[in-house]
Protein backbone atom coordinates (compact mmCIF):
# COMPACT_ATOMS: atom_id res chain seq x y z
CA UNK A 1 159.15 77.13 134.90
CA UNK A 2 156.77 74.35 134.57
CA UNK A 3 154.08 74.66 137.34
CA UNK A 4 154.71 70.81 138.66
CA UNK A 5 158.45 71.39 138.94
CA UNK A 6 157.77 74.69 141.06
CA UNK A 7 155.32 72.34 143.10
CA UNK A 8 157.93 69.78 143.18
CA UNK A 9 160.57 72.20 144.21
CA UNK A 10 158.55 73.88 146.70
CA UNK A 11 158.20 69.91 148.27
CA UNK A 12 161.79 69.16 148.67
CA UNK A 13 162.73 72.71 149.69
CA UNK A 14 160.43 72.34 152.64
CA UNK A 15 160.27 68.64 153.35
CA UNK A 16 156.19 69.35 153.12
CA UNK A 17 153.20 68.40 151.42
CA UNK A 18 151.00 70.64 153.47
CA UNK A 19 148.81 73.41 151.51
CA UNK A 20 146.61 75.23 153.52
CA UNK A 21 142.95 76.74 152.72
CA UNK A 22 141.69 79.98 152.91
CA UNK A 23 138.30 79.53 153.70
CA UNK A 24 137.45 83.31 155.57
CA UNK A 25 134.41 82.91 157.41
CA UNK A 26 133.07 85.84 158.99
CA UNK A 27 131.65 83.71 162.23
CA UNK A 28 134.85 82.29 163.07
CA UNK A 29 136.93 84.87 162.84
CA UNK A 30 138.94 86.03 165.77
CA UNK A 31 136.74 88.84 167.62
CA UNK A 32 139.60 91.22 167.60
CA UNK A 33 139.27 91.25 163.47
CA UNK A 34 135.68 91.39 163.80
CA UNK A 35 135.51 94.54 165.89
CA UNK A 36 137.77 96.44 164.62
CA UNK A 37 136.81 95.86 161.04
CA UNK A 38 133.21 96.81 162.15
CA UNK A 39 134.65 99.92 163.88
CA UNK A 40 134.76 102.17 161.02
CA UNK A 41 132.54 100.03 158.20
CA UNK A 42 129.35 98.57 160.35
CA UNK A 43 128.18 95.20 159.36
CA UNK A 44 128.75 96.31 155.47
CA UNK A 45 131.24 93.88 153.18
CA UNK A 46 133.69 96.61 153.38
CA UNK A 47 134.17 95.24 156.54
CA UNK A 48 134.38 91.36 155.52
CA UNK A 49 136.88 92.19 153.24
CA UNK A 50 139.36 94.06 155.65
CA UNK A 51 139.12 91.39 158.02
CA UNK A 52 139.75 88.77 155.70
CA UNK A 53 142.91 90.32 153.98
CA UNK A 54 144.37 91.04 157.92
CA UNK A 55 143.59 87.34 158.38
CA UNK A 56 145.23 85.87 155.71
CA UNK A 57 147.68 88.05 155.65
CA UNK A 58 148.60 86.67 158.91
CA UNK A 59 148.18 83.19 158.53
CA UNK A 60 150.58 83.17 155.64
CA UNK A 61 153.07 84.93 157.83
CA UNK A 62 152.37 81.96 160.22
CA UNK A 63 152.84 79.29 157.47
CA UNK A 64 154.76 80.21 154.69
CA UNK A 65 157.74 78.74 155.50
CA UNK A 66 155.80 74.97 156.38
CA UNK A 67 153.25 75.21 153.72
CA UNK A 68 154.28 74.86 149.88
CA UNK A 69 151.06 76.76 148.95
CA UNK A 70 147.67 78.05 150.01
CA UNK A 71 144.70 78.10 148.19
CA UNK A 72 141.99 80.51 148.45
CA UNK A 73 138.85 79.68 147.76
CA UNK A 74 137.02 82.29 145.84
CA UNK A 75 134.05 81.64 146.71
CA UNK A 76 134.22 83.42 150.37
CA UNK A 77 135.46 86.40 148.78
CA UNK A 78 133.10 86.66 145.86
CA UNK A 79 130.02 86.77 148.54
CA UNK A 80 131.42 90.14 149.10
CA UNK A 81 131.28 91.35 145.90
CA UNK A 82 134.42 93.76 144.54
CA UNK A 83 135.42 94.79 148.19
CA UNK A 84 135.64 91.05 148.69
CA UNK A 85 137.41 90.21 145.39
CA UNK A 86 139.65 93.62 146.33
CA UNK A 87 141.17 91.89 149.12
CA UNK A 88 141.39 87.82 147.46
CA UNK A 89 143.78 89.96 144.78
CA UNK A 90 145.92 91.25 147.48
CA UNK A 91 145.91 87.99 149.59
CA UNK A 92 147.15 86.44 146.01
CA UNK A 93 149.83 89.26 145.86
CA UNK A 94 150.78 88.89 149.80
CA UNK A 95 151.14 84.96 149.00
CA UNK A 96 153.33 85.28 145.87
CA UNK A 97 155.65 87.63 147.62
CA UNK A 98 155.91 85.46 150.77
CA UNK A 99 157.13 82.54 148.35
CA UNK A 100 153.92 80.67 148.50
CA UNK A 101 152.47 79.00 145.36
CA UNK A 102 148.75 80.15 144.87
CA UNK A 103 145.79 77.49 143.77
CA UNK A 104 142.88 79.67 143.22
CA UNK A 105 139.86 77.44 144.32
CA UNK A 106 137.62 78.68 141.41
CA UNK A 107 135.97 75.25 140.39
CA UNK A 108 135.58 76.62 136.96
CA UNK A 109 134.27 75.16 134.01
CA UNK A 110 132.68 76.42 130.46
CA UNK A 111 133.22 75.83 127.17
CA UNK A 112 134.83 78.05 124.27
CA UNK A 113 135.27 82.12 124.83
CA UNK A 114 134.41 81.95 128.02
CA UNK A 115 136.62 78.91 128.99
CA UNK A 116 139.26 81.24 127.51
CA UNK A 117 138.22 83.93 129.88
CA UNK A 118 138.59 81.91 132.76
CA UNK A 119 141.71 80.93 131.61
CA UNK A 120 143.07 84.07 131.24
CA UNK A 121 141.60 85.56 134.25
CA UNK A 122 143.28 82.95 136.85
CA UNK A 123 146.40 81.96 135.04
CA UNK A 124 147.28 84.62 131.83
CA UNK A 125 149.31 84.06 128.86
CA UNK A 126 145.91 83.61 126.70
CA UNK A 127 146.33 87.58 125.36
CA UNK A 128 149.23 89.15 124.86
CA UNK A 129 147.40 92.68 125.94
CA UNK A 130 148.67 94.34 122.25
CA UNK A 131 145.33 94.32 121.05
CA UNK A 132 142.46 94.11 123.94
CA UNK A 133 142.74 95.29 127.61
CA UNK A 134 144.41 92.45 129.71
CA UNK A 135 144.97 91.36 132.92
CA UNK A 136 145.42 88.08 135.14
CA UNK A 137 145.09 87.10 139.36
CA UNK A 138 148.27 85.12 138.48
CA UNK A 139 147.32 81.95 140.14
CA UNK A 140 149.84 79.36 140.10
CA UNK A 141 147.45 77.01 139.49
CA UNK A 142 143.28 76.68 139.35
CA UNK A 143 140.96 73.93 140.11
CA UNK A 144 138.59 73.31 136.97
CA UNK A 145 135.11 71.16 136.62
CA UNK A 146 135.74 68.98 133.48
CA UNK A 147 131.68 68.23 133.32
CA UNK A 148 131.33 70.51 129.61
CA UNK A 149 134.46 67.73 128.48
CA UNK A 150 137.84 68.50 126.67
CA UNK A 151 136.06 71.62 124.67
CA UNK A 152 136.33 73.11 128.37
CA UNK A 153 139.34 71.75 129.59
CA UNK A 154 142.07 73.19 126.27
CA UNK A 155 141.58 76.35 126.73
CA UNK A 156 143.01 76.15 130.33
CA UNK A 157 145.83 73.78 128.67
CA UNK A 158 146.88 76.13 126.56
CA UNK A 159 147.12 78.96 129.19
CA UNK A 160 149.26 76.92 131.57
CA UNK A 161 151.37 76.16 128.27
CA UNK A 162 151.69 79.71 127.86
CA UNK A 163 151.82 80.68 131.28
CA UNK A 164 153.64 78.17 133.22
CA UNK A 165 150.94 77.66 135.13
CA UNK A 166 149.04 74.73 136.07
CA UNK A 167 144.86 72.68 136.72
CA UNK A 168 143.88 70.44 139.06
CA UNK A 169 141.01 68.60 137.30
CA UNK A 170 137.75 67.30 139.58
CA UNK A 171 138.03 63.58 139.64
CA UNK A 172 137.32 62.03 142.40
CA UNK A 173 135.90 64.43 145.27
CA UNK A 174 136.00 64.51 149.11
CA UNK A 175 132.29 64.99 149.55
CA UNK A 176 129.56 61.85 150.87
CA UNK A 177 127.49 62.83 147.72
CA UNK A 178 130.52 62.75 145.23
CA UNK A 179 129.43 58.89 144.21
CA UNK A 180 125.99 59.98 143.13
CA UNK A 181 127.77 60.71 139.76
CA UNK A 182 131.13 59.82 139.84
CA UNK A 183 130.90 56.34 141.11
CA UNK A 184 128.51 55.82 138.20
CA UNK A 185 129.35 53.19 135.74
CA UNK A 186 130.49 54.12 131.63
CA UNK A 187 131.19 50.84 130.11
CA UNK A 188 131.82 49.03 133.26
CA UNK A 189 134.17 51.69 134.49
CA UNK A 190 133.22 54.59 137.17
CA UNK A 191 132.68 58.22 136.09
CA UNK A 192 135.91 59.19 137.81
CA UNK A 193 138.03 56.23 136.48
CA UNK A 194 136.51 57.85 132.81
CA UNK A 195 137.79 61.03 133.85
CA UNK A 196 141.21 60.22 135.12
CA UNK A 197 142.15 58.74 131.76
CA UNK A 198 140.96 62.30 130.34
CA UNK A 199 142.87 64.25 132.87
CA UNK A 200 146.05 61.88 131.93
CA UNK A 201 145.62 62.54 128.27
CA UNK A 202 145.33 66.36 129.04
CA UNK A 203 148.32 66.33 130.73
CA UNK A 204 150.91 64.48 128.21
CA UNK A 205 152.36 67.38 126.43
CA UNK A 206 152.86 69.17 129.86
CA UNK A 207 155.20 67.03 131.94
CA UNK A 208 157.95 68.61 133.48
CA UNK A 209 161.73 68.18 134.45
CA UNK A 210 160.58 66.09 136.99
CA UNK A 211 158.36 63.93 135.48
CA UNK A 212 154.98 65.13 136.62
CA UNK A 213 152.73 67.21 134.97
CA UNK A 214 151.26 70.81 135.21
CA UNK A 215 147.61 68.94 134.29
CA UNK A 216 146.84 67.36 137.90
CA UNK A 217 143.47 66.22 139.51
CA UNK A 218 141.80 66.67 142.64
CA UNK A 219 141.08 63.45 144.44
CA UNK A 220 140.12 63.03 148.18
CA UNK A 221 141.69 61.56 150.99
CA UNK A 222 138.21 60.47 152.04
CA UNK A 223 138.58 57.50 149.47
CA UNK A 224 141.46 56.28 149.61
CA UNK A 225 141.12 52.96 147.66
CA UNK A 226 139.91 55.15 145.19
CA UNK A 227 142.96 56.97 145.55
CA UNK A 228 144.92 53.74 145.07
CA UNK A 229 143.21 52.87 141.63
CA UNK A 230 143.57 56.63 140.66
CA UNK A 231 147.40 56.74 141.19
CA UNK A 232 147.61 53.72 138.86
CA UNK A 233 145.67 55.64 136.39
CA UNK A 234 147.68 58.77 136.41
CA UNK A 235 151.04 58.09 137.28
CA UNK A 236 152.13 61.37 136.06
CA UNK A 237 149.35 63.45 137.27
CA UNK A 238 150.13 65.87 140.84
CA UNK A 239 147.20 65.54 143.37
CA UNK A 240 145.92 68.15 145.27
CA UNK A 241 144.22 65.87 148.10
CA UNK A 242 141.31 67.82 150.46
CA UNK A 243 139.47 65.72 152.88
CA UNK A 244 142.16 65.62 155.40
CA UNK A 245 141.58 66.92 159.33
CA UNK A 246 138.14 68.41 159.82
CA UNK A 247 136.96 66.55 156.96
CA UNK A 248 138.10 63.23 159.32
CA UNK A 249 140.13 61.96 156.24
CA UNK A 250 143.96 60.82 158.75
CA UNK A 251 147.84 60.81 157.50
CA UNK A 252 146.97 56.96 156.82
CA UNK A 253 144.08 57.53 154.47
CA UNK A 254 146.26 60.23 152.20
CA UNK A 255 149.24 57.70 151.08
CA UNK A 256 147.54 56.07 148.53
CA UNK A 257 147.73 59.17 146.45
CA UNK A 258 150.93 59.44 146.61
CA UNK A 259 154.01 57.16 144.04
CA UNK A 260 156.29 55.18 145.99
CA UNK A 261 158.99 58.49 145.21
CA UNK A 262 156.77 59.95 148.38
CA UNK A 263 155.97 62.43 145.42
CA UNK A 264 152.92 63.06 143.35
CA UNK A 265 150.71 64.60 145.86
CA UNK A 266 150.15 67.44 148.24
CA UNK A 267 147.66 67.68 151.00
CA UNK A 268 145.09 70.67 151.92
CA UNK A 269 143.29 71.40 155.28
CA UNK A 270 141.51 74.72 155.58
CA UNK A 271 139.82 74.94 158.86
CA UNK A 272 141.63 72.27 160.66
CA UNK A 273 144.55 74.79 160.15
CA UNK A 274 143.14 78.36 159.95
CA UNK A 275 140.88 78.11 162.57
CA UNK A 276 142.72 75.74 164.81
CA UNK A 277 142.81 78.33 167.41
CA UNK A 278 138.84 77.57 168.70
CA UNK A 279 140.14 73.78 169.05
CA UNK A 280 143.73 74.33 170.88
CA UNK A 281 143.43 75.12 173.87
CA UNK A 282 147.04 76.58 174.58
CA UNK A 283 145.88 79.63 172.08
CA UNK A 284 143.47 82.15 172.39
CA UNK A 285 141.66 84.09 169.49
CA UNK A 286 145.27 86.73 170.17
CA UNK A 287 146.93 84.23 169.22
CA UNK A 288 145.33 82.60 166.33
CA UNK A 289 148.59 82.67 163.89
CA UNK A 290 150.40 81.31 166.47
CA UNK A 291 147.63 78.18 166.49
CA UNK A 292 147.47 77.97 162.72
CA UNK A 293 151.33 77.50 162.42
CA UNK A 294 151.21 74.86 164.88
CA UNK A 295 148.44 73.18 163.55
CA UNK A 296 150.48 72.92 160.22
CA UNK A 297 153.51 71.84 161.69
CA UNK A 298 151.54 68.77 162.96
CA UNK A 299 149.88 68.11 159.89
CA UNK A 300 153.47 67.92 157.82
CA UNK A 301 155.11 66.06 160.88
CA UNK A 302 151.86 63.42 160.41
CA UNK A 303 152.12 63.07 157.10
CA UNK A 304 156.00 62.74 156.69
CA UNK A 305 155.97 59.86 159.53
CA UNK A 306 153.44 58.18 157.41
CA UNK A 307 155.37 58.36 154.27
CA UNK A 308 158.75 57.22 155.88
CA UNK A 309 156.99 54.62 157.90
CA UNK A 310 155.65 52.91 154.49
CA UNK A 311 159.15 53.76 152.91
CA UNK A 312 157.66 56.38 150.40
CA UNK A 313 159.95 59.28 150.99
CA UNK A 314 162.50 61.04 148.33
CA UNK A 315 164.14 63.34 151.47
């Protein structure tokens, strides 16, 4: 099934929008992971690793019926080298069989055989495993850095062709320093105006059931008049929206990336949401599913008021 009709699916089904980050940090974890992780593997990244699968694992207990997906970011595994990666794999496993579509937060981008290992690493269908060893994370979807141009963007086309999977294409970032390059100007246009036509190309032959397509783009909720101009640009495209919560983007500044349908878009907090538990002060560190699952049902019940309130709402 076309990734952006799962996505879509997923939406309706849960009247949410909310996708939640998984952004381990071994600082702010709850002490009771901490110790006994370190009981049996010191300070060593055997011990990372066990406490981050536990802690997923528990926050997608906590969300997976409010959330339609998390995404992990790689990044906080990888730091932790194959123990670390171990226990991303079974996070993506635990996920899946919870019902949760998976965006791997990879950030990838390269250009010919290796674009095609990417590809197949995060999303499959690229080898058919007859002839060469094989094997895939089976992502639902994977954000990509479109910098190298289309020569690094088809091969990850074809695999969510193949695959049913599905990109989210850098565009227009959450980050202050995100306009030192994309707000530059091509021919009177920005870099991320430039981009979204790209990303809306890319994405033609891939539109679903629903009318969306599988090729979507990441664009913060920190600019939303950005947002606005990017919807325009890419009526077809899903958004996967970061900047919201900790990142002090509100329910207000997200709308713009949605269509009028109260569609198109779905919104990720990571540490707003996985670590709410140091903010609230109802929950301790025992309870820190408890506080994530909260914290989520807010963030859907904030941004569903918005949408109804501005009459952009499908459900």
């Amino acid at each position: 099934m076309n990734f952006a009709d799962r996505l879509i699916a997923a939406v309706r089904g849960k009247k949410s929008h909310v996708v939640v980050g998984l952004d381990p940090r071994w600082q702010s974890l709850p002490p009771q992971l901490q110790n006994l992780a370190t009981k049996y593997n010191g300070l060593e990244p055997q011990a990372a690793a066990l406490a981050f699968y536990q802690f997923g694992r528990a926050i997608i207990d906590a969300v997976h019926d409010i959330a339609v997906a998390v995404k992990p970011q790689l990044a906080f595994y990888e730091q932790y080298g194959p123990w670390g990666m171990h226990a991303l794999v079974q996070t993506v496993d635990y996920a899946r069989q919870q019902g949760l579509l998976v965006i791997a937060d990879a950030k990838r981008g390269d250009i010919g055989s290796t674009a095609v290992a990417y590809a197949q690493a995060y999303l499959g269908g690229i080898t058919d495993g007859n002839d060469e060893p094989s094997w895939t994370m089976q992502a639902d979807a994977v954000t990509v850095n479109a910098y190298l141009g289309s020569d690094g963007i088809e091969p990850f086309v074809k695999a969510c062709a193949a695959s049913g999977g599905g990109i989210f294409v850098l565009v227009k970032t959450s980050n202050k320093s995100s306009g030192e390059l994309q707000d530059q100007l091509i021919a009177g246009e920005p870099v991320y105006a430039r981009m979204a036509r790209m990303v809306n190309r890319w994405g033609e032959d891939l539109v679903g059931k629903e009318g969306y397509s599988s090729v979507g783009a990441v664009v913060g909720a920190t600019y939303p008049q950005e947002a606005a101009q990017l919807r325009q640009l890419m009526p077809q495209a899903l958004f996967l929206v970061p900047g919201y919560g900790a990142q002090g983007a509100s329910a207000q500044d997200v709308l713009p990336a949605f269509n009028p349908d109260g569609l198109g878009a779905v919104v990720n907090s990571s540490r707003g949401i996985i670590f709410a538990y140091q903010q609230d002060t109802q929950f301790g560190a025992e309870k820190y599913a408890d506080a994530a699952r909260a914290a989520a049902i807010r963030m859907r019940d904030d941004i569903n008021q918005a949408l109804v309130a501005k009459g952009q709402t499908s459900y």
